[in-house]
PDB file of N, CA and C in Angstrom:
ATOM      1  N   UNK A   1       0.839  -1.182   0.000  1.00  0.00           N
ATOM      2  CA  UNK A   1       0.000   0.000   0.000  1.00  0.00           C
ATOM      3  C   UNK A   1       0.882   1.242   0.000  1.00  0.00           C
ATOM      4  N   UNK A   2       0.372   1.917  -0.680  1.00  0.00           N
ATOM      5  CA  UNK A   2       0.876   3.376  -0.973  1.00  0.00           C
ATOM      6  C   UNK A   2       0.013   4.506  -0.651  1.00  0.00           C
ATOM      7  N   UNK A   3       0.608   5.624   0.580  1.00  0.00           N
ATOM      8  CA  UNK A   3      -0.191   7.199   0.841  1.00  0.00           C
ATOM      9  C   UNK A   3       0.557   7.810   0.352  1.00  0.00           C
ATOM     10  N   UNK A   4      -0.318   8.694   0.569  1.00  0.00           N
ATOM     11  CA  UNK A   4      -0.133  10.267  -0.450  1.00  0.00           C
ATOM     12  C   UNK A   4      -0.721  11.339   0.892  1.00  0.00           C
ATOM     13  N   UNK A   5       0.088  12.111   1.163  1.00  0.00           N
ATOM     14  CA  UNK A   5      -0.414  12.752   2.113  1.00  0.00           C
ATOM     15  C   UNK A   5      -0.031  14.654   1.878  1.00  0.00           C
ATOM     16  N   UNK A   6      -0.814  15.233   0.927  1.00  0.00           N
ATOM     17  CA  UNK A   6      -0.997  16.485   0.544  1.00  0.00           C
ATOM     18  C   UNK A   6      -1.309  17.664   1.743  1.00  0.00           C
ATOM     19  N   UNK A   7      -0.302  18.594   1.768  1.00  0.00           N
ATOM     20  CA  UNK A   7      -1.000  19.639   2.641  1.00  0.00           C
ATOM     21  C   UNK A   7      -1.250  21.403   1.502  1.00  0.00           C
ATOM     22  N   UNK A   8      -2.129  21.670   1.312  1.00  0.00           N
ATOM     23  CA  UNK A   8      -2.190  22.898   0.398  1.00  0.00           C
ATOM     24  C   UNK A   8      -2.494  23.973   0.794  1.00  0.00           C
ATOM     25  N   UNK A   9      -2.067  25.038   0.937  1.00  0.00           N
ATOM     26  CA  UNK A   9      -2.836  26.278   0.811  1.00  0.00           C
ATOM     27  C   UNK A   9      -3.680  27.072  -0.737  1.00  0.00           C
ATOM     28  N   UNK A  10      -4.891  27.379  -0.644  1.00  0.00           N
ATOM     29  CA  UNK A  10      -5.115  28.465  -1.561  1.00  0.00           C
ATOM     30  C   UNK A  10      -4.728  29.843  -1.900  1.00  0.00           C
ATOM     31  N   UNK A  11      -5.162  30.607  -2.644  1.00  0.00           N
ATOM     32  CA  UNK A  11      -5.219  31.710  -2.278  1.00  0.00           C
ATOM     33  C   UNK A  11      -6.288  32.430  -1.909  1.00  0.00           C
ATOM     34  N   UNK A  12      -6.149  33.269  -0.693  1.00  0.00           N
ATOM     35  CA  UNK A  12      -7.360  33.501  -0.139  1.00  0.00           C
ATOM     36  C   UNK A  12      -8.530  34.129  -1.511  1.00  0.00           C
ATOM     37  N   UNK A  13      -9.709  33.781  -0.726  1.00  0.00           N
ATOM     38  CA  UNK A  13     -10.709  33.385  -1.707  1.00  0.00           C
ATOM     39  C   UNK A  13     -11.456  32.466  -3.171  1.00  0.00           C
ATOM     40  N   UNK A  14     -10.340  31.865  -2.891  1.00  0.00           N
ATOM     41  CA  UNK A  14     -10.649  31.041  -3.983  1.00  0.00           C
ATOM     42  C   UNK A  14     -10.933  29.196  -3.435  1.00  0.00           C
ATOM     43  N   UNK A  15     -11.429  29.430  -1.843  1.00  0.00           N
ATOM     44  CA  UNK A  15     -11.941  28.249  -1.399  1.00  0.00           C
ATOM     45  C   UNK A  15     -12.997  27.694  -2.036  1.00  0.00           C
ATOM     46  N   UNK A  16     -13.754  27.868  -2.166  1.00  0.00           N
ATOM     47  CA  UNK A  16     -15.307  27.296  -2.268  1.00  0.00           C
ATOM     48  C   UNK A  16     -14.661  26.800  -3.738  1.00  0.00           C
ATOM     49  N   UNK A  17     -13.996  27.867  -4.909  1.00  0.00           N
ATOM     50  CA  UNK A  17     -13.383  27.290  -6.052  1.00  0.00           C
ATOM     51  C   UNK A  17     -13.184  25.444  -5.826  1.00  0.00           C
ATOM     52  N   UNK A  18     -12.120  25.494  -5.149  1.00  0.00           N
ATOM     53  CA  UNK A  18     -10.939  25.102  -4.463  1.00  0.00           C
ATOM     54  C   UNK A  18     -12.010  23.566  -4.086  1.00  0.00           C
ATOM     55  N   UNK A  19     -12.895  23.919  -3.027  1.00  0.00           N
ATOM     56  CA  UNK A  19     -13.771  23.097  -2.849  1.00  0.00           C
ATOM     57  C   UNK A  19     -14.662  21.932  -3.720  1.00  0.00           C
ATOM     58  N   UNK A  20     -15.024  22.878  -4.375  1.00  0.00           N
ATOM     59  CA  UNK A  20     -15.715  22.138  -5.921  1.00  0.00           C
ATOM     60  C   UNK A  20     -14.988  21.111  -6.525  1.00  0.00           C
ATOM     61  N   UNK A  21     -13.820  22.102  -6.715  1.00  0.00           N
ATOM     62  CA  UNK A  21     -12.861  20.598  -7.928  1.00  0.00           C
ATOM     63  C   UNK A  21     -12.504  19.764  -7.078  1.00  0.00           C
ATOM     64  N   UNK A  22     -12.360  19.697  -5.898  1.00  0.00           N
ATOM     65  CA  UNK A  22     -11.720  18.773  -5.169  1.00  0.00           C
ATOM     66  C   UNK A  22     -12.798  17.593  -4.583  1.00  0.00           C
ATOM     67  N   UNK A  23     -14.485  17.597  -4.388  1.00  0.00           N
ATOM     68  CA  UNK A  23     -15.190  17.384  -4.587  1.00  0.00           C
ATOM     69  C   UNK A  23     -15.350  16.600  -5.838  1.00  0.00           C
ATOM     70  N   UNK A  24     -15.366  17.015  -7.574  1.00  0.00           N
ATOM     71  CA  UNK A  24     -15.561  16.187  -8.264  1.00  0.00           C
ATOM     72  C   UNK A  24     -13.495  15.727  -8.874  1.00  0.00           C
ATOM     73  N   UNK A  25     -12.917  16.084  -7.852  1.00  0.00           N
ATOM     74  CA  UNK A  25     -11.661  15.041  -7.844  1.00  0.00           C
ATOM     75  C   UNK A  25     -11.856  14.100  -7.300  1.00  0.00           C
ATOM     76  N   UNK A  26     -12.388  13.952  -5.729  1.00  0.00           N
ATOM     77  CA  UNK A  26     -12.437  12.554  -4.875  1.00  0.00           C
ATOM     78  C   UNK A  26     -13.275  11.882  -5.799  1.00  0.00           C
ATOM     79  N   UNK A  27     -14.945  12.259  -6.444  1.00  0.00           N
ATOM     80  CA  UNK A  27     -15.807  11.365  -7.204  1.00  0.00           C
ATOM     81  C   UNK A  27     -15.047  10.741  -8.247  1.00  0.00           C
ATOM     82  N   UNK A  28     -13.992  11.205  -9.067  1.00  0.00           N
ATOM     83  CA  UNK A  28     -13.464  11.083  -9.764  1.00  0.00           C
ATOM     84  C   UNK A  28     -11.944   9.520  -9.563  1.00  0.00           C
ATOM     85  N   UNK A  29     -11.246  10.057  -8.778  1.00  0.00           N
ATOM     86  CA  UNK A  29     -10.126   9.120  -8.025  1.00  0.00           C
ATOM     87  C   UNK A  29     -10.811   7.869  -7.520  1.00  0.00           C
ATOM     88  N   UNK A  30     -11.821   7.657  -6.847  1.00  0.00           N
ATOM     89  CA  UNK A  30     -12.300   6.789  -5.521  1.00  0.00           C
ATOM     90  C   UNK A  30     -12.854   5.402  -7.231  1.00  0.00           C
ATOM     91  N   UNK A  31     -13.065   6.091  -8.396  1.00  0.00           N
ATOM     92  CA  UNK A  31     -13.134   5.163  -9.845  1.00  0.00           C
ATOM     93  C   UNK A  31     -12.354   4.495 -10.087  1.00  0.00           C
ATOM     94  N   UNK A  32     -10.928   5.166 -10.114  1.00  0.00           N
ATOM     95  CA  UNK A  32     -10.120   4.429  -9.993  1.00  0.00           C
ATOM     96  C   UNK A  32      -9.692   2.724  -9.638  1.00  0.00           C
ATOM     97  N   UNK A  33      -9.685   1.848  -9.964  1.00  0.00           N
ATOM     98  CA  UNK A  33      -9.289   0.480  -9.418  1.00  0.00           C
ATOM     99  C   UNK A  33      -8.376   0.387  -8.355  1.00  0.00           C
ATOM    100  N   UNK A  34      -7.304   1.054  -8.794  1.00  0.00           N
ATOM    101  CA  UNK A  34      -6.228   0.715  -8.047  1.00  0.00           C
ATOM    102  C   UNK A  34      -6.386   2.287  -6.719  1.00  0.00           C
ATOM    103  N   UNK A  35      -7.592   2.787  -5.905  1.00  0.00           N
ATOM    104  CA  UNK A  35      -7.824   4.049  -5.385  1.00  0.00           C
ATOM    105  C   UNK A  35      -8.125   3.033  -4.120  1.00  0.00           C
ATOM    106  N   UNK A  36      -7.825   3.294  -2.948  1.00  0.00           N
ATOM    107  CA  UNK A  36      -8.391   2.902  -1.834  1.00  0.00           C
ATOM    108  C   UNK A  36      -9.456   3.748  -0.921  1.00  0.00           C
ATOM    109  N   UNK A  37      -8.703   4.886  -0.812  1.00  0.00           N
ATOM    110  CA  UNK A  37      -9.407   6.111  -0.366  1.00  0.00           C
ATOM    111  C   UNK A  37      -8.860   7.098  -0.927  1.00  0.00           C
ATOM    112  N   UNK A  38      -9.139   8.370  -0.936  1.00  0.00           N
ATOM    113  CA  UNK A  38      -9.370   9.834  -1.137  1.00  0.00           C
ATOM    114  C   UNK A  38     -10.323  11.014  -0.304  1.00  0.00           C
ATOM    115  N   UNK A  39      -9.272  11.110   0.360  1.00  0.00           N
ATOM    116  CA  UNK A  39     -10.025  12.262   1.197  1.00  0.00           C
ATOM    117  C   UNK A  39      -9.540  13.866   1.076  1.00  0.00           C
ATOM    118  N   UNK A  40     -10.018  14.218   1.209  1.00  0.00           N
ATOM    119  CA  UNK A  40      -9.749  16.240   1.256  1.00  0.00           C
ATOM    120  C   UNK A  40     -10.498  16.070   2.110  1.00  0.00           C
ATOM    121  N   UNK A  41      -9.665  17.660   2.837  1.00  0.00           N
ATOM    122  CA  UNK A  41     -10.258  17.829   4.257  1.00  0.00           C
ATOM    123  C   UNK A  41      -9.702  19.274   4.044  1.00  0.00           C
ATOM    124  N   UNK A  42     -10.564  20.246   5.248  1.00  0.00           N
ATOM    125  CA  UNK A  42      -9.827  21.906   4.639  1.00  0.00           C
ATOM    126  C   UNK A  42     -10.105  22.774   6.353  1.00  0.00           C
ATOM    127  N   UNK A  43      -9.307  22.988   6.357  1.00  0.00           N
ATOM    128  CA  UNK A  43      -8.572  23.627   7.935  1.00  0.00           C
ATOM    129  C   UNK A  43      -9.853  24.091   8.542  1.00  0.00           C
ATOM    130  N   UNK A  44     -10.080  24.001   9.862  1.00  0.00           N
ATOM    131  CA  UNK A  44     -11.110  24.421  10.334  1.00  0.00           C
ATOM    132  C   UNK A  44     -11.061  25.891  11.037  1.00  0.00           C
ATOM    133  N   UNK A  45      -9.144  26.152  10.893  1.00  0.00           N
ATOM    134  CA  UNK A  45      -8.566  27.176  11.876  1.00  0.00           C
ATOM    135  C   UNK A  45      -8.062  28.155  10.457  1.00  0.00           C
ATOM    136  N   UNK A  46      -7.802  27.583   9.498  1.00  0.00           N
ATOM    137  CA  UNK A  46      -7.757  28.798   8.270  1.00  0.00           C
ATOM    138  C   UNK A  46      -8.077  28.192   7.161  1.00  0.00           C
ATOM    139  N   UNK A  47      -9.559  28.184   6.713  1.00  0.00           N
ATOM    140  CA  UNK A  47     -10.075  27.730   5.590  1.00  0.00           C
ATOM    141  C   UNK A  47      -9.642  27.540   4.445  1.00  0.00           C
ATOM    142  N   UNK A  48      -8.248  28.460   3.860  1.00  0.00           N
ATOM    143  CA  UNK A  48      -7.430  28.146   2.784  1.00  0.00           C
ATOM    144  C   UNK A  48      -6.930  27.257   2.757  1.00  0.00           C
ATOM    145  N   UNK A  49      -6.796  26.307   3.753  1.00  0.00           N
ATOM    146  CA  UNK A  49      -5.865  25.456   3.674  1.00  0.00           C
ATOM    147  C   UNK A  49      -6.030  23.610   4.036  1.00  0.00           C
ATOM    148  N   UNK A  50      -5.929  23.187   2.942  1.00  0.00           N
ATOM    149  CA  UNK A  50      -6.626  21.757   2.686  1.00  0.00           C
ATOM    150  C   UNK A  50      -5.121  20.672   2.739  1.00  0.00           C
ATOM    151  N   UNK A  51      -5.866  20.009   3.067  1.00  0.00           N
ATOM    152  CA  UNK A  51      -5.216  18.299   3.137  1.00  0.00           C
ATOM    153  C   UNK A  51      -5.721  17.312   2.693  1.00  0.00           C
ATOM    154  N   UNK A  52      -4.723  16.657   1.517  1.00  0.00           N
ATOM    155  CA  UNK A  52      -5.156  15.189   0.846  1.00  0.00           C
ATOM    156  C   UNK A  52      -5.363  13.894   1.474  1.00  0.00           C
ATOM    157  N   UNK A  53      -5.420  13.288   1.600  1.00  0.00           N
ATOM    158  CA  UNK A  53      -5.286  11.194   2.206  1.00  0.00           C
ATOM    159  C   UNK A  53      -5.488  10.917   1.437  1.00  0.00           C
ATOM    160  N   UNK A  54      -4.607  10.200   0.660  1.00  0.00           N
ATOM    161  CA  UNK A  54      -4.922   9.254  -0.608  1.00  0.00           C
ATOM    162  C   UNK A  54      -4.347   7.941   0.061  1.00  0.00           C
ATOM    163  N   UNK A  55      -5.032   7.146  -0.678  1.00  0.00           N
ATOM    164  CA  UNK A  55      -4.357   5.742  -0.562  1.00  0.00           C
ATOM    165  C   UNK A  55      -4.396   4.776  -1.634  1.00  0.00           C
ATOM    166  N   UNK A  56      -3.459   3.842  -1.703  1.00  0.00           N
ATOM    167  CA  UNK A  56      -3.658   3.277  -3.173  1.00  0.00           C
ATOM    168  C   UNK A  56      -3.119   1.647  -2.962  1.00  0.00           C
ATOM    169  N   UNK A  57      -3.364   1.000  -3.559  1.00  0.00           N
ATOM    170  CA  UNK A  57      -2.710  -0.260  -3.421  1.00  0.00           C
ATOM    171  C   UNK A  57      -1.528  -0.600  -3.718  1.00  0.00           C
ATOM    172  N   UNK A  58      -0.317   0.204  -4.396  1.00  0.00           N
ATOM    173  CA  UNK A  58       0.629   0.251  -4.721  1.00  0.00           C
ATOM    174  C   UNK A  58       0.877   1.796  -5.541  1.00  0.00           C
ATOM    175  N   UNK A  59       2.362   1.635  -5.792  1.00  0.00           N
ATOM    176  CA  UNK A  59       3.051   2.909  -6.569  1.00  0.00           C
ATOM    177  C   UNK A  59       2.276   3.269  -7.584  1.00  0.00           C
ATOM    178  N   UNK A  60       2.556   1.581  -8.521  1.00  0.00           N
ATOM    179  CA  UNK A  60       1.381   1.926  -9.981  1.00  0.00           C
ATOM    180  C   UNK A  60       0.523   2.615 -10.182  1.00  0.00           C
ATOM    181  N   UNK A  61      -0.293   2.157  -8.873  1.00  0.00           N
ATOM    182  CA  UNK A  61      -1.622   2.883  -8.923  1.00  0.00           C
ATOM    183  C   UNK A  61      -1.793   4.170  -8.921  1.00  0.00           C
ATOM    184  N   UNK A  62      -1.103   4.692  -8.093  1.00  0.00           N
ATOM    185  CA  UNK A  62      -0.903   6.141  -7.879  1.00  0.00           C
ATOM    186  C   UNK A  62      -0.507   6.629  -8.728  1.00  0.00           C
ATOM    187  N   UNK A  63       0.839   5.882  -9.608  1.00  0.00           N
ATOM    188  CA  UNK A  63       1.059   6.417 -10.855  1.00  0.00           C
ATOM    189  C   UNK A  63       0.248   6.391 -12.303  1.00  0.00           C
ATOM    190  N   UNK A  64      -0.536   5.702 -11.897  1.00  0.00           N
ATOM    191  CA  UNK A  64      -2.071   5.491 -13.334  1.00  0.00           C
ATOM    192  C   UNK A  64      -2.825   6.837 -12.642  1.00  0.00           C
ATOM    193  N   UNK A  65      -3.028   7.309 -11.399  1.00  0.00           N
ATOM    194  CA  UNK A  65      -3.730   8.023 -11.083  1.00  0.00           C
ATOM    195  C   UNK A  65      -3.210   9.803 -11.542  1.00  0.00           C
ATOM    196  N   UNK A  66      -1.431   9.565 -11.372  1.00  0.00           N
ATOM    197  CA  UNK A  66      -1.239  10.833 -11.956  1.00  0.00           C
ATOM    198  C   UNK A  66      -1.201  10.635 -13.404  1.00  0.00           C
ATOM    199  N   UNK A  67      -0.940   9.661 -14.113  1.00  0.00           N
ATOM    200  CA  UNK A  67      -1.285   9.994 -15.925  1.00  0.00           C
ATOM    201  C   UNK A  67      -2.857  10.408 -15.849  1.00  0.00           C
ATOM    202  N   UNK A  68      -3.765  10.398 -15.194  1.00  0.00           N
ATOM    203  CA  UNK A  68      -4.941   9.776 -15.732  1.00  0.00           C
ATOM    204  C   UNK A  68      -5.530  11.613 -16.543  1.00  0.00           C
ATOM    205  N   UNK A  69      -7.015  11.377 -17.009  1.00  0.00           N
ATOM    206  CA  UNK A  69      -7.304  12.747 -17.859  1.00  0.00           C
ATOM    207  C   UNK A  69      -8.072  13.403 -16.703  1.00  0.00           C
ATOM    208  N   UNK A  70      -8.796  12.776 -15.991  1.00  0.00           N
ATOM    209  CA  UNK A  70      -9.257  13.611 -14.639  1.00  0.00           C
ATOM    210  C   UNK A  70      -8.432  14.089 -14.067  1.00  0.00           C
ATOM    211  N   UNK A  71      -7.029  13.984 -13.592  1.00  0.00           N
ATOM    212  CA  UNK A  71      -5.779  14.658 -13.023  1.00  0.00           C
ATOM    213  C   UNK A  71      -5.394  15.615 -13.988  1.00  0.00           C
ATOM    214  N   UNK A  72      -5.037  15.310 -15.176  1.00  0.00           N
ATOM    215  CA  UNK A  72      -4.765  16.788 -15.718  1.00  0.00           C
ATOM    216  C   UNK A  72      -6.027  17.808 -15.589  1.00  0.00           C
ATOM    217  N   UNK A  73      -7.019  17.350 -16.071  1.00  0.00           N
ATOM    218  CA  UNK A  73      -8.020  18.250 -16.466  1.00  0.00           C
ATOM    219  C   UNK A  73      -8.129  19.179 -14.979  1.00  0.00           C
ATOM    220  N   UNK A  74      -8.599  18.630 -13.692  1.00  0.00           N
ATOM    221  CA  UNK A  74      -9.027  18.782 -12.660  1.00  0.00           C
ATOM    222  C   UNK A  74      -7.809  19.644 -11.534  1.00  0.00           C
ATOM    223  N   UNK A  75      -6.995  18.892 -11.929  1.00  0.00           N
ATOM    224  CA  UNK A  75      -5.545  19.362 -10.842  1.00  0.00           C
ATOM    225  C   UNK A  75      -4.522  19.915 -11.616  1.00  0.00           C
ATOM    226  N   UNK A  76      -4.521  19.861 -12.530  1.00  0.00           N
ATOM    227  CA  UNK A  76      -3.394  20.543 -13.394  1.00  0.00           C
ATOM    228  C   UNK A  76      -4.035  21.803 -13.583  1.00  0.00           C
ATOM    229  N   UNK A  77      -4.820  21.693 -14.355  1.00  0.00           N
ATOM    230  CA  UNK A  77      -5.968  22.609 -15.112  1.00  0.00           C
ATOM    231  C   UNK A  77      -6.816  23.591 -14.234  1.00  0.00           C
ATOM    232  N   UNK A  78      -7.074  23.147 -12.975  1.00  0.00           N
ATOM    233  CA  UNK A  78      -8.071  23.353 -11.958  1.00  0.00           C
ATOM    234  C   UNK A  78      -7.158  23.925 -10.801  1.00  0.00           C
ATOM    235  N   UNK A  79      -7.526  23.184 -10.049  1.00  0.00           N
ATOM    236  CA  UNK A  79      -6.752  23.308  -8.591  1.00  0.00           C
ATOM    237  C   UNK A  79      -5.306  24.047  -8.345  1.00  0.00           C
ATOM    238  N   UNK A  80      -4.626  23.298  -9.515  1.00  0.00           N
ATOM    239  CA  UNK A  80      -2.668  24.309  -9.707  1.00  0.00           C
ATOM    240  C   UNK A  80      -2.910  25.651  -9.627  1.00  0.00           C
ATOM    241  N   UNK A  81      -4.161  26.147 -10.744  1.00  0.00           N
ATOM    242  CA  UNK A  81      -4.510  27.830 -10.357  1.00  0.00           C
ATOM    243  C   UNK A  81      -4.840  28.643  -9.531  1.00  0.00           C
ATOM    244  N   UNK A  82      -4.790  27.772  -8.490  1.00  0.00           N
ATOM    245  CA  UNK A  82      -5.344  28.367  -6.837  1.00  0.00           C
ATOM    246  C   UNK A  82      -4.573  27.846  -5.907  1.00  0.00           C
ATOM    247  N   UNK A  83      -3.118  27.455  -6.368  1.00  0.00           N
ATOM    248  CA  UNK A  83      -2.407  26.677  -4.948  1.00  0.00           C
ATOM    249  C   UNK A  83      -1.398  28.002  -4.753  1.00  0.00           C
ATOM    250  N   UNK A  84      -1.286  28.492  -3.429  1.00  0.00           N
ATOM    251  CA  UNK A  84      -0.123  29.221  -3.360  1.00  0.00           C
ATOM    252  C   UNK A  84       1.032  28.542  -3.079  1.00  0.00           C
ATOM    253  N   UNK A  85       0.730  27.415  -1.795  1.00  0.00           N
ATOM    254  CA  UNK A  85       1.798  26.332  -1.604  1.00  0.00           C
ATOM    255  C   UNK A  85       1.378  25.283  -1.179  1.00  0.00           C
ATOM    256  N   UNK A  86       1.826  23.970  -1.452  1.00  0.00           N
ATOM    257  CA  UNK A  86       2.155  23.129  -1.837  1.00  0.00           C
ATOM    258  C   UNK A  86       3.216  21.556  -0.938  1.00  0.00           C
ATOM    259  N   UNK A  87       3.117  20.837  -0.006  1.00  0.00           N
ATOM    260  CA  UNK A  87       3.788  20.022   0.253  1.00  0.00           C
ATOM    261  C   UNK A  87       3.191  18.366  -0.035  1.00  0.00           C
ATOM    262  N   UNK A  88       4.005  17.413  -0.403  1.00  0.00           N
ATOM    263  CA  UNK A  88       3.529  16.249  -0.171  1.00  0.00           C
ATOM    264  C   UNK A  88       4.716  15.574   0.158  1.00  0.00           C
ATOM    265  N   UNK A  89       3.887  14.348   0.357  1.00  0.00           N
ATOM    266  CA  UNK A  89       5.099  13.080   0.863  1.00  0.00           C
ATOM    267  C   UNK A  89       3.948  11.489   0.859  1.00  0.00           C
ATOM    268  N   UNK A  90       5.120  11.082   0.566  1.00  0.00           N
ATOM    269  CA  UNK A  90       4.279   9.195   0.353  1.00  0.00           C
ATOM    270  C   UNK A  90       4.534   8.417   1.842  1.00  0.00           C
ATOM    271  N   UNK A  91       3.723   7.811   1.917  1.00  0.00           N
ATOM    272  CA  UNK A  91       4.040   7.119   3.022  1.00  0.00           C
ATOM    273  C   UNK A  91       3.929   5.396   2.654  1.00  0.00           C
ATOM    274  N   UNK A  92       4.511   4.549   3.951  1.00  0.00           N
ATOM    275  CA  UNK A  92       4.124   2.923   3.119  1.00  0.00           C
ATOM    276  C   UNK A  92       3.641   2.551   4.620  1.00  0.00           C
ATOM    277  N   UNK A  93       2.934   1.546   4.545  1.00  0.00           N
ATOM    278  CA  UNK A  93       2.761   1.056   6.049  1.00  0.00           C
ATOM    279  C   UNK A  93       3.530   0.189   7.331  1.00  0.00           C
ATOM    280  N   UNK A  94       3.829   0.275   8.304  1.00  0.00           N
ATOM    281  CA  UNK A  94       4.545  -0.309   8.507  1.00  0.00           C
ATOM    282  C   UNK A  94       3.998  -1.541   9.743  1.00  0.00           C
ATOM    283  N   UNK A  95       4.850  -2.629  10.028  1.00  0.00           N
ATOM    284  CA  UNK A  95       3.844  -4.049  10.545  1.00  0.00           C
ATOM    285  C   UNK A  95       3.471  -4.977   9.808  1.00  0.00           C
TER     286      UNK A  95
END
């Protein structure tokens, strides 16, 4: 198993934007085969600022998930235009 653990900021006002695509991103990802979960979640202490949980059954998957046309269209296309910054990191499980 493979995470994905996204932390983002927007730029202010462009939440609810921000909200939407990320909304028909999870509907979108969770299609995926190889998708376990997908979550967004968005700060309760400064609303600009959202967090991913992805999970996947392996690298592949994750990596079919970044070729895929919903990722460009949605996160390339979408979401990149409203990120001011930006961290991730993978995680694997351990046990």
């Amino acid at each position: 198993m493979t995470v994905l653990i996204v932390h983002m900021t927007v730029k202010l006002g462009t939440e609810e934007e921000c909200i939407r695509l990320c909304r028909e991103m999870t509907e979108e990802s969770l299609k995926e085969p190889g998708c376990l979960q997908y979550v967004v979640h968005q700060s309760k202490e400064n609303p600009h600022c959202f967090a991913f949980y992805e999970e996947y059954v392996d690298e592949a998957a994750l990596n079919l998930h970044w070729a895929s046309p919903h990722f460009a269209r949605i996160l390339l296309g979408g979401i990149d235009k409203l990120v001011e910054s930006r961290t991730r990191e993978l995680f694997a499980p351990i046990g």
